[in-house]
N, C-alpha and C. Protein backbone atom coordinates (compact mmCIF):
# COMPACT_ATOMS: atom_id res chain seq x y z
N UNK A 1 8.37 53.21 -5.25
CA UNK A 1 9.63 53.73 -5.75
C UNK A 1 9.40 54.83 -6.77
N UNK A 2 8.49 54.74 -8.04
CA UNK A 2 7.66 55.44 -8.89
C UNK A 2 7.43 56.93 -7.84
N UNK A 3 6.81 56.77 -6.92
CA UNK A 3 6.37 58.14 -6.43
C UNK A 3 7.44 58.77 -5.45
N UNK A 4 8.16 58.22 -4.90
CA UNK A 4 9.51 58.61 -4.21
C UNK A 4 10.10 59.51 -5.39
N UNK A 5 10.61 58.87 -6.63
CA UNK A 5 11.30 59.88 -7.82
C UNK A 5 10.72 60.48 -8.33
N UNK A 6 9.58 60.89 -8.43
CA UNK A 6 8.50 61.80 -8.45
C UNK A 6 8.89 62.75 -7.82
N UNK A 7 8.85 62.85 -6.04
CA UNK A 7 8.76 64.21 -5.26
C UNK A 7 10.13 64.35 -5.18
N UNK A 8 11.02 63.29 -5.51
CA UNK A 8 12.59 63.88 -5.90
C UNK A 8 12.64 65.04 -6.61
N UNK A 9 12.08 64.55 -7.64
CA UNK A 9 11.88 65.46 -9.30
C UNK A 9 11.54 66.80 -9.11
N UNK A 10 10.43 66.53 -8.30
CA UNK A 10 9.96 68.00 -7.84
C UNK A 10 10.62 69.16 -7.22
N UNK A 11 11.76 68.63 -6.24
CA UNK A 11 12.65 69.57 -5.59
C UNK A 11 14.00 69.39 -5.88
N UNK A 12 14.02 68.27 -6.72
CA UNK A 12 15.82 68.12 -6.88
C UNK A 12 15.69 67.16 -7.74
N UNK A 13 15.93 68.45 -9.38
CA UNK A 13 15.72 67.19 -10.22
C UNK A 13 16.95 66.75 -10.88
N UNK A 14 18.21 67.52 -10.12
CA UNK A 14 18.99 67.31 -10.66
C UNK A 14 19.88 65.74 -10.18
N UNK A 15 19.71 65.59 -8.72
CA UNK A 15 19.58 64.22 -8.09
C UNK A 15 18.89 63.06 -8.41
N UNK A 16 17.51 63.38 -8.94
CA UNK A 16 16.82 62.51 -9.53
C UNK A 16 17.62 61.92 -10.88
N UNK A 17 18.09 62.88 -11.90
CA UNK A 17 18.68 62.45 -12.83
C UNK A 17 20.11 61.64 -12.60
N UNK A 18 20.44 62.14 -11.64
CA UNK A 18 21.92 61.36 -11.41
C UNK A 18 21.23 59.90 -10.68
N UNK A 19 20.37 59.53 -10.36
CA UNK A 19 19.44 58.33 -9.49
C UNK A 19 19.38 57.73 -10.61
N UNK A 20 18.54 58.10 -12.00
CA UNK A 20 18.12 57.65 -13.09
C UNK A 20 19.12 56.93 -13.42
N UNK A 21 20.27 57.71 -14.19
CA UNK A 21 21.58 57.44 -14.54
C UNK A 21 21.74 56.33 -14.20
N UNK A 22 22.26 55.80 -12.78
CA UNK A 22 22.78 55.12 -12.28
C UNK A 22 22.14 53.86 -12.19
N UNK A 23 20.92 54.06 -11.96
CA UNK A 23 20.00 52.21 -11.53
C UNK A 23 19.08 52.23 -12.55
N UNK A 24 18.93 53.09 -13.91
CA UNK A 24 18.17 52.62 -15.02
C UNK A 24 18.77 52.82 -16.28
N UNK A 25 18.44 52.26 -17.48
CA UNK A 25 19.03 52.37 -18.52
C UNK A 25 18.62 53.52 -19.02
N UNK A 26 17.74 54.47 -18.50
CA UNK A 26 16.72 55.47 -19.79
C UNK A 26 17.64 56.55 -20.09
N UNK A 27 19.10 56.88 -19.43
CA UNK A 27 19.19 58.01 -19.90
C UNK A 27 20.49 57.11 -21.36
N UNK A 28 20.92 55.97 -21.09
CA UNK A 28 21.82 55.62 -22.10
C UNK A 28 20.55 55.00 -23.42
N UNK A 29 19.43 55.00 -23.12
CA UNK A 29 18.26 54.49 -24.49
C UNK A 29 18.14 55.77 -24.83
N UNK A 30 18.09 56.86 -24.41
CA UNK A 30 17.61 58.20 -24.86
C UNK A 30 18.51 58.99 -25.59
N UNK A 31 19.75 59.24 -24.72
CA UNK A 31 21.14 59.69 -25.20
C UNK A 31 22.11 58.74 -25.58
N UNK A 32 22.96 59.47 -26.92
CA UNK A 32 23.77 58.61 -27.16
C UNK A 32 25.26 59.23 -26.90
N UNK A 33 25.91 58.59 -26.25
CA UNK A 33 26.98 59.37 -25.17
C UNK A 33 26.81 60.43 -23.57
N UNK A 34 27.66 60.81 -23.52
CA UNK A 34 27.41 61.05 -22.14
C UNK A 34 27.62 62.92 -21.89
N UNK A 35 28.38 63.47 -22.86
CA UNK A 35 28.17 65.12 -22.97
C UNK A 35 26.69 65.52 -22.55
N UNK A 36 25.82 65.34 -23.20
CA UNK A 36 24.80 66.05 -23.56
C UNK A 36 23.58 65.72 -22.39
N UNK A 37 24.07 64.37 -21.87
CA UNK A 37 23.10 64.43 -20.79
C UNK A 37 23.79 65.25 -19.17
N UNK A 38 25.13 65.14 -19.18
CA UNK A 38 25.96 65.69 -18.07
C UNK A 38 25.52 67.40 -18.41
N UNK A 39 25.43 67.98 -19.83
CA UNK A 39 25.18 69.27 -19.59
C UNK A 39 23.71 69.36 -19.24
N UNK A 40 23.09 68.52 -19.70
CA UNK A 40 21.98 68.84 -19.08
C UNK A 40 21.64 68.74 -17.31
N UNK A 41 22.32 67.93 -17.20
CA UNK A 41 22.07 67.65 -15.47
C UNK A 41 22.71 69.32 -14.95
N UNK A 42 23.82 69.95 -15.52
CA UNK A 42 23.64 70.89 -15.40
C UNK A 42 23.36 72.08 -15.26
N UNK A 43 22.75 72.21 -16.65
CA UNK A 43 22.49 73.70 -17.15
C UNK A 43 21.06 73.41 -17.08
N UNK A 44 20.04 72.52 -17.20
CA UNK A 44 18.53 72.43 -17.84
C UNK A 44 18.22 71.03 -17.05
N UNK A 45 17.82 71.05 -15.91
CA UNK A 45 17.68 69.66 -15.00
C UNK A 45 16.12 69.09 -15.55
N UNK A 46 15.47 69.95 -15.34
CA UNK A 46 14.10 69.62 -15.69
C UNK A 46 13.45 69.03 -17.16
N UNK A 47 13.80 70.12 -17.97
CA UNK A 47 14.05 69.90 -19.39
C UNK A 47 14.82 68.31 -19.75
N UNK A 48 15.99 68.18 -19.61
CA UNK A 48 16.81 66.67 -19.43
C UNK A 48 15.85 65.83 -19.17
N UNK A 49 15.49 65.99 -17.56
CA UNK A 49 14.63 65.49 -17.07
C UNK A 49 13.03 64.52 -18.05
N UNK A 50 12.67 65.94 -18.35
CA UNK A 50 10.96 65.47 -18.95
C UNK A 50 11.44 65.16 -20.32
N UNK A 51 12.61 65.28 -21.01
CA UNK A 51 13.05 64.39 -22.09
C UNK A 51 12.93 63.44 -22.10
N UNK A 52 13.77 63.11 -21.12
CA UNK A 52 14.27 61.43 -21.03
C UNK A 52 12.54 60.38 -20.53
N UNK A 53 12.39 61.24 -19.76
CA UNK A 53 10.96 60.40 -19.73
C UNK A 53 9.65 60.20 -20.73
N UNK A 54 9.71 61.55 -21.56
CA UNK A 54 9.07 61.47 -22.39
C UNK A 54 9.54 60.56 -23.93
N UNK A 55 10.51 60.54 -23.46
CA UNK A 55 11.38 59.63 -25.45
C UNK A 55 10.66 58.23 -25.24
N UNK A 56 10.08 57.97 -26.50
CA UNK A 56 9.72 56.34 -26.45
C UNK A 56 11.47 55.96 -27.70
N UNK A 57 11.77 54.98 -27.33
CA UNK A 57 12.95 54.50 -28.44
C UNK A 57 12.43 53.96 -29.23
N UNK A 58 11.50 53.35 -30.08
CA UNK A 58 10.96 53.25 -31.42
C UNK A 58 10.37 54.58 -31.77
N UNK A 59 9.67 55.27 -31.12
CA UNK A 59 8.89 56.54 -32.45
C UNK A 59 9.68 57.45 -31.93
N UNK A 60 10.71 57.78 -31.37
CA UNK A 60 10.86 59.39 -30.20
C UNK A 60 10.44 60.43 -29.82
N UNK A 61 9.77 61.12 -30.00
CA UNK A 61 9.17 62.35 -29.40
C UNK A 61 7.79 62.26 -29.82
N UNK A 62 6.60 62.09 -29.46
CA UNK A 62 5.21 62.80 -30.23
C UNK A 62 4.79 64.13 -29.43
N UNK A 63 3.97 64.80 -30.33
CA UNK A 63 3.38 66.00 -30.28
C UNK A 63 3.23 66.72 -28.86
N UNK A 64 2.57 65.52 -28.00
CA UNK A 64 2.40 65.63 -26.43
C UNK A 64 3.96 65.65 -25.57
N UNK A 65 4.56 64.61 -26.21
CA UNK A 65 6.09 64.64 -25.40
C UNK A 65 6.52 66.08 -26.09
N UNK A 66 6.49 66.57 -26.68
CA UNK A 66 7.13 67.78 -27.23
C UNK A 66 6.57 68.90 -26.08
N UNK A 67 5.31 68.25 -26.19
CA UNK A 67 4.62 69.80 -24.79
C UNK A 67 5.01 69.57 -23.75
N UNK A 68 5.85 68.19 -22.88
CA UNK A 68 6.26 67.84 -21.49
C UNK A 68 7.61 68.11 -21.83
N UNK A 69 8.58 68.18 -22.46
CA UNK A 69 9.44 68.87 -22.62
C UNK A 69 9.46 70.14 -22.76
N UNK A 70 8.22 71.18 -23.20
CA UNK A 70 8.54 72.58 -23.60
C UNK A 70 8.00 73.09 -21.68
N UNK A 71 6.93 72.30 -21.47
CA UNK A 71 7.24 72.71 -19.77
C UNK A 71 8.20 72.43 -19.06
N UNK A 72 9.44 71.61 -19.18
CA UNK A 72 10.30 71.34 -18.03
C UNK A 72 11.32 72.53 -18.86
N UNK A 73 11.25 72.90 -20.11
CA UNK A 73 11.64 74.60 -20.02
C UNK A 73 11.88 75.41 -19.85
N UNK A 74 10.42 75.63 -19.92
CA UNK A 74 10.14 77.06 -19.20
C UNK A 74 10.28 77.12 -17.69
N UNK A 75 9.91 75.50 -16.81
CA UNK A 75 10.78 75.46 -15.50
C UNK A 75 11.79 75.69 -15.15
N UNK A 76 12.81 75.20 -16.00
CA UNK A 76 14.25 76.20 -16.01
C UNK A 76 14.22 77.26 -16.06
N UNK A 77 13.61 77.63 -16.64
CA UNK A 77 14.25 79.55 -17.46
C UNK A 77 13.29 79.87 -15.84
N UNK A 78 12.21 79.44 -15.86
CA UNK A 78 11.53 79.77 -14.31
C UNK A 78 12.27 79.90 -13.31
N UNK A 79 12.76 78.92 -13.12
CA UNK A 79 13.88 79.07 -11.82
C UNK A 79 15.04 80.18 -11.94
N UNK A 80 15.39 80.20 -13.19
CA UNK A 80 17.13 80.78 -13.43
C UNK A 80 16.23 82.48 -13.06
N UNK A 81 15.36 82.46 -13.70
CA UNK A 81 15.03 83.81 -13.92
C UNK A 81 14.27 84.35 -12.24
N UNK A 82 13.75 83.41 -11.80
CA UNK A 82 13.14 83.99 -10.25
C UNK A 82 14.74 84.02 -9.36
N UNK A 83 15.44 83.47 -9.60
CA UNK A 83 16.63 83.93 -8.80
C UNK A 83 17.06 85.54 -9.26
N UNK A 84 16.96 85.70 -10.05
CA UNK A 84 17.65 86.96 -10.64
C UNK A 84 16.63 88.21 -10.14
N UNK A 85 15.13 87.85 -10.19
CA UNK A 85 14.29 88.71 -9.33
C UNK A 85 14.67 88.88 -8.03
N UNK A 86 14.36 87.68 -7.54
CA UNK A 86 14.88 87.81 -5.65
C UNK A 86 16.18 88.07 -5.48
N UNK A 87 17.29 88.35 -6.07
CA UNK A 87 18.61 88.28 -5.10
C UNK A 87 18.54 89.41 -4.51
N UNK A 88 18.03 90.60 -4.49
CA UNK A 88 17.93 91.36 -3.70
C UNK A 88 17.41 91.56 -2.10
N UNK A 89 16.33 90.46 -2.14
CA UNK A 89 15.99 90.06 -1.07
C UNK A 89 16.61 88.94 -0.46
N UNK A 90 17.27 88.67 -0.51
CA UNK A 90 18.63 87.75 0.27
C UNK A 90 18.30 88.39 1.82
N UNK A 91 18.81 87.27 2.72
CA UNK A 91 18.93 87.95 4.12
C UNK A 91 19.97 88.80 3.76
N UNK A 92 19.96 89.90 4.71
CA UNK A 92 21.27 90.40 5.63
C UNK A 92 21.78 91.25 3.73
N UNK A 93 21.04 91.19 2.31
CA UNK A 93 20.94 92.08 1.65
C UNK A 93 20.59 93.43 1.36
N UNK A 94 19.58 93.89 2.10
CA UNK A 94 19.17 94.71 2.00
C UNK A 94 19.94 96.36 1.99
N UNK A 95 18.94 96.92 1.39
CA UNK A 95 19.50 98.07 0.87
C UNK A 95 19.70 98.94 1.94
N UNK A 96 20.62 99.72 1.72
CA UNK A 96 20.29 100.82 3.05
C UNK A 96 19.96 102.59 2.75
């Protein structure tokens, strides 16, 4: 089950988090209310994502969880920003 939400994560992590949500407690031990994780499932899937997995609820964040959060990041801004490269190359885009 562990490695199934794994290769979720990998291509759809925004499903994964709504999976989480639903059949585990980690995103209500991590967050307190429900804004801040819904924007995240939105705006920052990955980031949300390597949060919630990285928070221990007695110490919360150490040094290392801070670096698995600053990569699910820059995976966002990765993604948002390679769309904005390619839209030009869209099918049936091209320039004439």
């Amino acid at each position: 089950m562990v490695c199934l939400l794994a290769l979720l994560a990998g291509f759809a992590p925004r499903i994964a988090l709504v999976l989480l949500w639903i059949f585990t407690p980690l995103v209500n031990i991590t967050f307190n209310g429900w804004i801040i994780p819904l924007l995240g499932v939105i705006f920052l899937p990955y980031t949300t994502l390597f949060y919630m997995l990285a928070y221990s609820p007695t110490s919360g964040l150490s040094l290392i969880g801070w670096l698995v959060v600053l990569m699910g990041l820059f995976l966002d801004l990765g993604h948002t920003y390679s769309g904005y490269l390619n839209k030009d190359q869209a099918p049936g885009m091209s320039a004439a």
